[in-house]
N, C-alpha and C. Protein backbone atom coordinates (compact mmCIF):
# COMPACT_ATOMS: atom_id res chain seq x y z
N UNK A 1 136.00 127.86 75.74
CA UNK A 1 134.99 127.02 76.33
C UNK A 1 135.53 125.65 76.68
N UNK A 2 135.95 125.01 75.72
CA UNK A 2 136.94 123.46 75.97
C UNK A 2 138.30 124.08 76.57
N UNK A 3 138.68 125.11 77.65
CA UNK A 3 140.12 124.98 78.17
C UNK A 3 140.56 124.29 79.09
N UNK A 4 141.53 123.28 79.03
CA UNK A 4 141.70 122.40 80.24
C UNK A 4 141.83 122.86 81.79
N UNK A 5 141.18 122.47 83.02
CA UNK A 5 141.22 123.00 84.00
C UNK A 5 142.66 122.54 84.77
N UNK A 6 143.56 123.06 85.28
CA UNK A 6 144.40 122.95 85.44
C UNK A 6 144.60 122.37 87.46
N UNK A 7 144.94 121.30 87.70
CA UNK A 7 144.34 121.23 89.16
C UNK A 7 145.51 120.73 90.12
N UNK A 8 146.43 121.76 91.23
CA UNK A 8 147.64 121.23 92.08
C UNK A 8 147.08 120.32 92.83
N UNK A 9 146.11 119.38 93.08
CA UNK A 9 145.90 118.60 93.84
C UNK A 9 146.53 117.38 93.39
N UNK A 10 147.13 116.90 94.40
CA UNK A 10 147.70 115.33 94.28
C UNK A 10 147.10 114.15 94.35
N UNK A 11 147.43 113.22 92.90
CA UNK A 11 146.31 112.89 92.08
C UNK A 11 146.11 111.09 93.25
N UNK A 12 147.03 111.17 94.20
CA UNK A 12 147.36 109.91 95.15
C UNK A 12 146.16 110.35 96.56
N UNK A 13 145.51 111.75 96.25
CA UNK A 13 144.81 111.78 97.67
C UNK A 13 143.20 111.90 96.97
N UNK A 14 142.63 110.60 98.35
CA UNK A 14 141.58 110.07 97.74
C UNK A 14 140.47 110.79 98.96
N UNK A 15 139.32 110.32 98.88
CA UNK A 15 138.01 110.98 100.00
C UNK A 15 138.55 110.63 101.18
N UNK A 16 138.53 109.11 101.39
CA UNK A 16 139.27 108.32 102.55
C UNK A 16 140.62 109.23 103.29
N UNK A 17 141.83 108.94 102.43
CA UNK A 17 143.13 109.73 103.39
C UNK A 17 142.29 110.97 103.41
N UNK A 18 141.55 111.61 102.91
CA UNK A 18 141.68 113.23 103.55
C UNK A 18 140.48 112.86 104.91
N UNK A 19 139.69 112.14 104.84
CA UNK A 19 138.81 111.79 106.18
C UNK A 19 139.59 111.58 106.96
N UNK A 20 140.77 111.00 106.95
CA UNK A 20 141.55 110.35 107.60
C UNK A 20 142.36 110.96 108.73
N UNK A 21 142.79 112.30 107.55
CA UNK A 21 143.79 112.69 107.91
C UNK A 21 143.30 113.73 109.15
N UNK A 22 141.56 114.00 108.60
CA UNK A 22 140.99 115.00 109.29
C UNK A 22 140.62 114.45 110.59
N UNK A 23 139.81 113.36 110.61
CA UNK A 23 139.51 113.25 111.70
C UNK A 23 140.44 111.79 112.30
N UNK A 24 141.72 111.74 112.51
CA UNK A 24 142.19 110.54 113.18
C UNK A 24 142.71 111.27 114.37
N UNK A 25 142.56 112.20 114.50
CA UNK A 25 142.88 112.67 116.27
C UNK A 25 142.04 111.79 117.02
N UNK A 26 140.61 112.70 116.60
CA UNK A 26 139.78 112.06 117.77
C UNK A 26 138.98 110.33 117.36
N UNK A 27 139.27 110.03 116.25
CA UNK A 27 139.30 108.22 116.00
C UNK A 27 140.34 107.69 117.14
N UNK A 28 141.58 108.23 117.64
CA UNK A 28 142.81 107.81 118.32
C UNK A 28 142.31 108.22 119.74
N UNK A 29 141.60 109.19 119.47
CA UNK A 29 141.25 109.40 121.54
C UNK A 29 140.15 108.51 121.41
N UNK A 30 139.26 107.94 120.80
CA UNK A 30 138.07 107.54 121.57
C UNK A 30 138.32 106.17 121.00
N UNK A 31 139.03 105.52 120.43
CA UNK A 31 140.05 104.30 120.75
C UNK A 31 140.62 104.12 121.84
N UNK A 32 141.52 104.72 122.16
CA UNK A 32 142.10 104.68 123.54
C UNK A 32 140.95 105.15 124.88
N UNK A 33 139.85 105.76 124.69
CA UNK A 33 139.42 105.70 125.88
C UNK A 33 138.34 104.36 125.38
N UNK A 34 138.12 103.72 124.81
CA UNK A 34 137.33 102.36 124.35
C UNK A 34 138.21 101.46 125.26
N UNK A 35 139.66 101.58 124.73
CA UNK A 35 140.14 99.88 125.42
C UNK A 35 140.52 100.50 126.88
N UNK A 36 140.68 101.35 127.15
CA UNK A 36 140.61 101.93 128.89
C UNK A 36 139.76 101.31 129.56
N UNK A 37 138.06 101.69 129.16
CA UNK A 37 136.83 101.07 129.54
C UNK A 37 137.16 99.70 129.24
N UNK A 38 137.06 99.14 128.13
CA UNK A 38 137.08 98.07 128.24
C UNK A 38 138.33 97.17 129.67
N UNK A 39 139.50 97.53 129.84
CA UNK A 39 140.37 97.58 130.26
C UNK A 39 140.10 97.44 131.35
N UNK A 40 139.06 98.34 131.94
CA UNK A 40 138.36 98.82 133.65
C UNK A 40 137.76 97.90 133.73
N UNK A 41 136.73 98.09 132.76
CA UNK A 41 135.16 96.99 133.65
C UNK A 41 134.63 95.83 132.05
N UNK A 42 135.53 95.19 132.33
CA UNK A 42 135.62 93.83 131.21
C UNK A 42 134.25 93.05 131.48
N UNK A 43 133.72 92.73 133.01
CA UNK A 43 132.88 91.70 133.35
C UNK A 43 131.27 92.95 133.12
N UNK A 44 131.51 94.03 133.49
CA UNK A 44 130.30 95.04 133.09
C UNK A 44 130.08 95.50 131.69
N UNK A 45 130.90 95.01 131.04
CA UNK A 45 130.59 94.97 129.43
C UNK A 45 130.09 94.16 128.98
N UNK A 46 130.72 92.92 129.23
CA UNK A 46 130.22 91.39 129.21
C UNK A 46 128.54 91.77 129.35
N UNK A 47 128.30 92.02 130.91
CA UNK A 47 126.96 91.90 131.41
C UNK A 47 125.88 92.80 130.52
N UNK A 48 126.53 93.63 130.18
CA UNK A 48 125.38 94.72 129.70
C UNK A 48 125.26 94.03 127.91
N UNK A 49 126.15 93.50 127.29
CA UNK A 49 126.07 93.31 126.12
C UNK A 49 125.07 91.89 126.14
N UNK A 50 125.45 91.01 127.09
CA UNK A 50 124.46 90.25 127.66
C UNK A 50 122.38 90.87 127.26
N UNK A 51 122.86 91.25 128.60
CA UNK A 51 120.91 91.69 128.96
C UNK A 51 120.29 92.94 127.50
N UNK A 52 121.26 93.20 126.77
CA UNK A 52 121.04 93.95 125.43
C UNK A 52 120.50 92.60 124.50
N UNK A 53 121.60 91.68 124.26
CA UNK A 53 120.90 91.00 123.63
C UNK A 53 119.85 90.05 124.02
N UNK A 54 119.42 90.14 124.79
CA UNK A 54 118.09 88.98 125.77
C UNK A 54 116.52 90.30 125.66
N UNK A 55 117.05 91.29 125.92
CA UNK A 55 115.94 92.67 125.82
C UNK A 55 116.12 92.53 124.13
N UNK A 56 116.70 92.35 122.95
CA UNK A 56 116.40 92.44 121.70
C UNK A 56 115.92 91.19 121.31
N UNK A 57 116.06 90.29 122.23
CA UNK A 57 115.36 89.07 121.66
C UNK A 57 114.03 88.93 121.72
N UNK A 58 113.66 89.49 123.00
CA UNK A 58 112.41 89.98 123.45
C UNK A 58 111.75 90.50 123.11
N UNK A 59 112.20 91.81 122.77
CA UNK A 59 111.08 92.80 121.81
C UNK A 59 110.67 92.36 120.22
N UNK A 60 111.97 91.17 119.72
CA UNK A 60 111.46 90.85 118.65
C UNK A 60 110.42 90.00 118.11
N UNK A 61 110.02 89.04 119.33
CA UNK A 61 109.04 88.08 119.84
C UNK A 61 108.06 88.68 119.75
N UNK A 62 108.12 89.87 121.39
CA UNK A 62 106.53 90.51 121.27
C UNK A 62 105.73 91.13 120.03
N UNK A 63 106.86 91.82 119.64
CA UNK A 63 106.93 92.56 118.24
C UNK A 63 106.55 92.26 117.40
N UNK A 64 106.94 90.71 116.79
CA UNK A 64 106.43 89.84 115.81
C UNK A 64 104.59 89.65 115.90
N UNK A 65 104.33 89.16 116.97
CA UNK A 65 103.07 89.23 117.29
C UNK A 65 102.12 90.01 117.13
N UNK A 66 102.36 91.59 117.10
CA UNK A 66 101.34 92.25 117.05
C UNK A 66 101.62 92.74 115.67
N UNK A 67 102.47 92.40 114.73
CA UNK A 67 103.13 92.63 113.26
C UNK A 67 102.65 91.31 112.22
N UNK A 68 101.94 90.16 112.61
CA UNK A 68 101.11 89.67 112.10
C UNK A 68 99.95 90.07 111.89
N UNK A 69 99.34 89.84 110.59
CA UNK A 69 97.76 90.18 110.08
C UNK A 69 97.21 89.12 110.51
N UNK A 70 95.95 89.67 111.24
CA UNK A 70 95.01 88.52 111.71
C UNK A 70 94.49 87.73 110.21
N UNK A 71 94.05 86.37 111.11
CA UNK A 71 94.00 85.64 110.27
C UNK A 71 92.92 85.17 109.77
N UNK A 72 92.61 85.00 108.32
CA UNK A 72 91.10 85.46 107.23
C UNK A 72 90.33 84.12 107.92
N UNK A 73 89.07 84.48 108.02
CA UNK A 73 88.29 83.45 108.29
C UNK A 73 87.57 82.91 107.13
N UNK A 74 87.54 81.62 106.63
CA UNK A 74 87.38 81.21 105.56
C UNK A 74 85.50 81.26 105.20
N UNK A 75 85.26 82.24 104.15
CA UNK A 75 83.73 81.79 103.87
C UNK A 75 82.92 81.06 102.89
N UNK A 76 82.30 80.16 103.01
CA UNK A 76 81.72 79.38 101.78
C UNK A 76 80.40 79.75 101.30
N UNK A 77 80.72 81.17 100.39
CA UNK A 77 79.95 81.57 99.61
C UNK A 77 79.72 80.74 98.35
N UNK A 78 78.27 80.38 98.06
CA UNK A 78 77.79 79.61 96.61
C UNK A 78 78.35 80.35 95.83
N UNK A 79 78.77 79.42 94.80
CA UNK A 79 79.53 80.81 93.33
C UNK A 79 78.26 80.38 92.55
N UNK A 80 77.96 81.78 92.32
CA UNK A 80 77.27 82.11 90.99
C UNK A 80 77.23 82.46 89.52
N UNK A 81 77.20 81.54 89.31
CA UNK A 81 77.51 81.65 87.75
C UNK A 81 76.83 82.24 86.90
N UNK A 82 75.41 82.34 87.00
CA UNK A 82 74.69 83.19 86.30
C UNK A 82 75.31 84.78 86.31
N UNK A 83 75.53 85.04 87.43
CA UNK A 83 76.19 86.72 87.44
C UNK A 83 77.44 87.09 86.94
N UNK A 84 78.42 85.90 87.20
CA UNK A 84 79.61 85.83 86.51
C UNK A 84 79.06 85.91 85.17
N UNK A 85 78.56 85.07 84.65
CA UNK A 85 77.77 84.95 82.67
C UNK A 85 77.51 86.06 82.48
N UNK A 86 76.87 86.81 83.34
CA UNK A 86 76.25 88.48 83.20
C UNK A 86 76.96 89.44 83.09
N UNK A 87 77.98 89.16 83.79
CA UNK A 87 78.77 90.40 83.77
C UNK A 87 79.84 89.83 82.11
N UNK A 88 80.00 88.90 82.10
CA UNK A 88 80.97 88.59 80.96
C UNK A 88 80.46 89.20 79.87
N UNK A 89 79.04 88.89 79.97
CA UNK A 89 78.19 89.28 78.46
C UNK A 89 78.47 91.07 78.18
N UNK A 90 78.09 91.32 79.36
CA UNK A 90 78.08 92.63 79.33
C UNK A 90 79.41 93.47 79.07
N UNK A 91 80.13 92.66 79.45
CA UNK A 91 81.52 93.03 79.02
C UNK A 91 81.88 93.38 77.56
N UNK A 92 81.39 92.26 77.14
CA UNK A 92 81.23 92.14 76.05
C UNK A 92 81.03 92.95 74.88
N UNK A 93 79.78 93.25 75.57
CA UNK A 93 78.53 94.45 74.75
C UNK A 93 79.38 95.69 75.20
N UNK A 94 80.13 96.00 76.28
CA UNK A 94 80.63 97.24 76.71
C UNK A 94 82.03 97.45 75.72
N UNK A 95 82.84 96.23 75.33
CA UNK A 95 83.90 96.72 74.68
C UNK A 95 83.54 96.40 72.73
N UNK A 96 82.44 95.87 72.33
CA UNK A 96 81.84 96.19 71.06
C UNK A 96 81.46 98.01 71.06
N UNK A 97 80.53 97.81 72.26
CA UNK A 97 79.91 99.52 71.61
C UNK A 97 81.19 100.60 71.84
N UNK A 98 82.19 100.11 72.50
CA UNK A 98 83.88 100.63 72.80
C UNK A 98 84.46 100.98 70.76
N UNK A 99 84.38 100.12 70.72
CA UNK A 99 84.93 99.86 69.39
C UNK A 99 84.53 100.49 68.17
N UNK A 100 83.06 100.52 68.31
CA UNK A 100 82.22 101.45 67.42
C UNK A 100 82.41 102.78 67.44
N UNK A 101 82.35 103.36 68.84
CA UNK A 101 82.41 104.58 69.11
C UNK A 101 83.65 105.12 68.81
N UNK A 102 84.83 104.24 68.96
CA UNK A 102 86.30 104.64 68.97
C UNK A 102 86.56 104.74 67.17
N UNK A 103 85.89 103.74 66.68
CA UNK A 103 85.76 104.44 64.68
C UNK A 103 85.17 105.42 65.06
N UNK A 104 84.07 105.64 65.17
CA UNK A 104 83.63 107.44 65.06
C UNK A 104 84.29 108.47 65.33
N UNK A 105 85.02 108.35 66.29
CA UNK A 105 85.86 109.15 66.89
C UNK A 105 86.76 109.54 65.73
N UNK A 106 87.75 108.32 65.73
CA UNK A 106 88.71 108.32 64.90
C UNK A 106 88.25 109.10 63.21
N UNK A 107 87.29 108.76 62.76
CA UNK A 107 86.49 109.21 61.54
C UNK A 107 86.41 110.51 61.99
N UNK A 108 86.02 111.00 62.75
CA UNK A 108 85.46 112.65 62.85
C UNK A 108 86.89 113.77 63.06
N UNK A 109 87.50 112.97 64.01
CA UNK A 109 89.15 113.84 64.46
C UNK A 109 89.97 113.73 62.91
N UNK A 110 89.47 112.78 62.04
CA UNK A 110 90.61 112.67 60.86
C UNK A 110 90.18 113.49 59.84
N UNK A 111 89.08 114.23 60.22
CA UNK A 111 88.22 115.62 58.81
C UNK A 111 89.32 116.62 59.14
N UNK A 112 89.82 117.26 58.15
CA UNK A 112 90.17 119.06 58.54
C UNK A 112 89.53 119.70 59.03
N UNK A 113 88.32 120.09 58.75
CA UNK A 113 87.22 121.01 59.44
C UNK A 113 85.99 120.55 59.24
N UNK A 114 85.94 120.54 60.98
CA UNK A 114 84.46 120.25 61.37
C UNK A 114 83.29 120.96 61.56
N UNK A 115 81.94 120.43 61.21
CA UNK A 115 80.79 120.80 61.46
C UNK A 115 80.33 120.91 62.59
N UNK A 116 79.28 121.53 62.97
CA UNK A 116 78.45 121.98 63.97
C UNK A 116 77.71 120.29 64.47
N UNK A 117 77.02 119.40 63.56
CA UNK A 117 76.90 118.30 63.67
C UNK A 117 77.86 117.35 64.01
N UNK A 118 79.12 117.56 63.44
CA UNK A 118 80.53 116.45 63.47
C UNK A 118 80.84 117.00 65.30
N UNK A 119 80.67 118.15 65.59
CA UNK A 119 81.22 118.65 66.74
C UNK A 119 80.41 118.09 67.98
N UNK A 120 79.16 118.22 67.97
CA UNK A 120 78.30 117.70 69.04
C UNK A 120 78.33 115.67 68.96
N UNK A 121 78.40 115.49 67.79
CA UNK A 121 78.49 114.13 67.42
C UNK A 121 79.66 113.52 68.51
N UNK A 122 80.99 114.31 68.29
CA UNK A 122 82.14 113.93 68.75
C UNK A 122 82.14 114.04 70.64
N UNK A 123 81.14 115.56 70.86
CA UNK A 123 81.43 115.51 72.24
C UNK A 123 80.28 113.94 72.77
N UNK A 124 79.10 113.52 72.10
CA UNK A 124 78.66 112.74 72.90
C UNK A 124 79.14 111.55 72.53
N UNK A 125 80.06 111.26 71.80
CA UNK A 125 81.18 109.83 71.27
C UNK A 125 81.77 109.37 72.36
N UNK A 126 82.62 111.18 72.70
CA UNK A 126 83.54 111.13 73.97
C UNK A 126 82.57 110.63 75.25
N UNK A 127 81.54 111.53 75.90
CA UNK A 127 80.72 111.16 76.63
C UNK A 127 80.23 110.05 76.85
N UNK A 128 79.90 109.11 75.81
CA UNK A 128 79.69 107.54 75.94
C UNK A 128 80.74 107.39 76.27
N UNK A 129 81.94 106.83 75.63
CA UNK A 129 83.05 106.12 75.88
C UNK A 129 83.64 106.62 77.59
N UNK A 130 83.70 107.95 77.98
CA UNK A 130 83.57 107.87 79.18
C UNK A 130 82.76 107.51 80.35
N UNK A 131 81.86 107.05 80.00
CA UNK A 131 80.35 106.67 80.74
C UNK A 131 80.74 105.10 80.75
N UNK A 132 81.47 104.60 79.70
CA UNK A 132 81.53 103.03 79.80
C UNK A 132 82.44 102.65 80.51
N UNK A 133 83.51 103.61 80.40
CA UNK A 133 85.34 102.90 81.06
C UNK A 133 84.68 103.43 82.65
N UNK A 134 83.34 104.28 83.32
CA UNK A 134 83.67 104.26 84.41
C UNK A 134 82.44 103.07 85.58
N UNK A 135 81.56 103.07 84.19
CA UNK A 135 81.14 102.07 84.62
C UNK A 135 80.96 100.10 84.23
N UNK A 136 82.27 99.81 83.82
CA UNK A 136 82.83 98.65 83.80
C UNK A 136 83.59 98.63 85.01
N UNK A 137 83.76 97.22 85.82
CA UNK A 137 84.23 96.95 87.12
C UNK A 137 86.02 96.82 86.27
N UNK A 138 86.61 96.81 87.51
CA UNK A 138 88.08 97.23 87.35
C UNK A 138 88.78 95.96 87.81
């Protein structure tokens, strides 16, 4: 199971030289036909690399524009504090009767064997406590 794998590959050839080695034909032809072109039409390279970058300047402008989020219109709603107070209270009262229910819980799951009473007790424990986490705001 642990036998060493034994491997003739030469430990000097890396990912690179074997890319290298594979594809430098055609790296060497389309080099040489690069500085050919270039070679030919020097002032039509110029020009086109030109109006490429003036057309990318462009689209990045327009682009930008419609890639902004319109912008929030400010409203001066009265704050109410009484409802804020309301909901706090209630909060309140929602994570007390949280707390109560979560001893019961805990008390009933920690018996070995449960009753017919301990059992219905427990499903409407669960039932509250899910009734509260879905109606407290998030």
């Amino acid at each position: 199971m642990f036998r060493k794998i034994h491997s003739n590959r030469d430990p000097r050839d890396t990912l690179y030289s074997e890319l290298r080695k594979e594809f430098s034909v055609y790296a060497e032809k389309g080099n040489r036909f690069g500085r050919h072109l270039a070679g030919q039409y020097p002032r039509f390279l110029f020009g086109l690399m030109i109006v490429l970058l003036t057309l990318s300047a462009v689209l990045a402008v327009v682009l930008h524009r419609q890639m902004l989020p319109p912008k929030k219109v400010a409203t001066n709603k009265p704050i109410v504090i009484d409802s804020s107070f309301d909901q706090i209270l209630a909060a309140g009262t929602a994570l007390k009767t949280t707390i109560h229910l979560r001893r019961q819980v805990d008390s009933i799951t920690a018996k070995k064997v449960l009753t017919k009473d301990d059992s219905l007790m427990l499903v409407r424990d669960l039932d509250s406590l899910q009734h509260i986490r879905l109606t407290l705001p998030h």
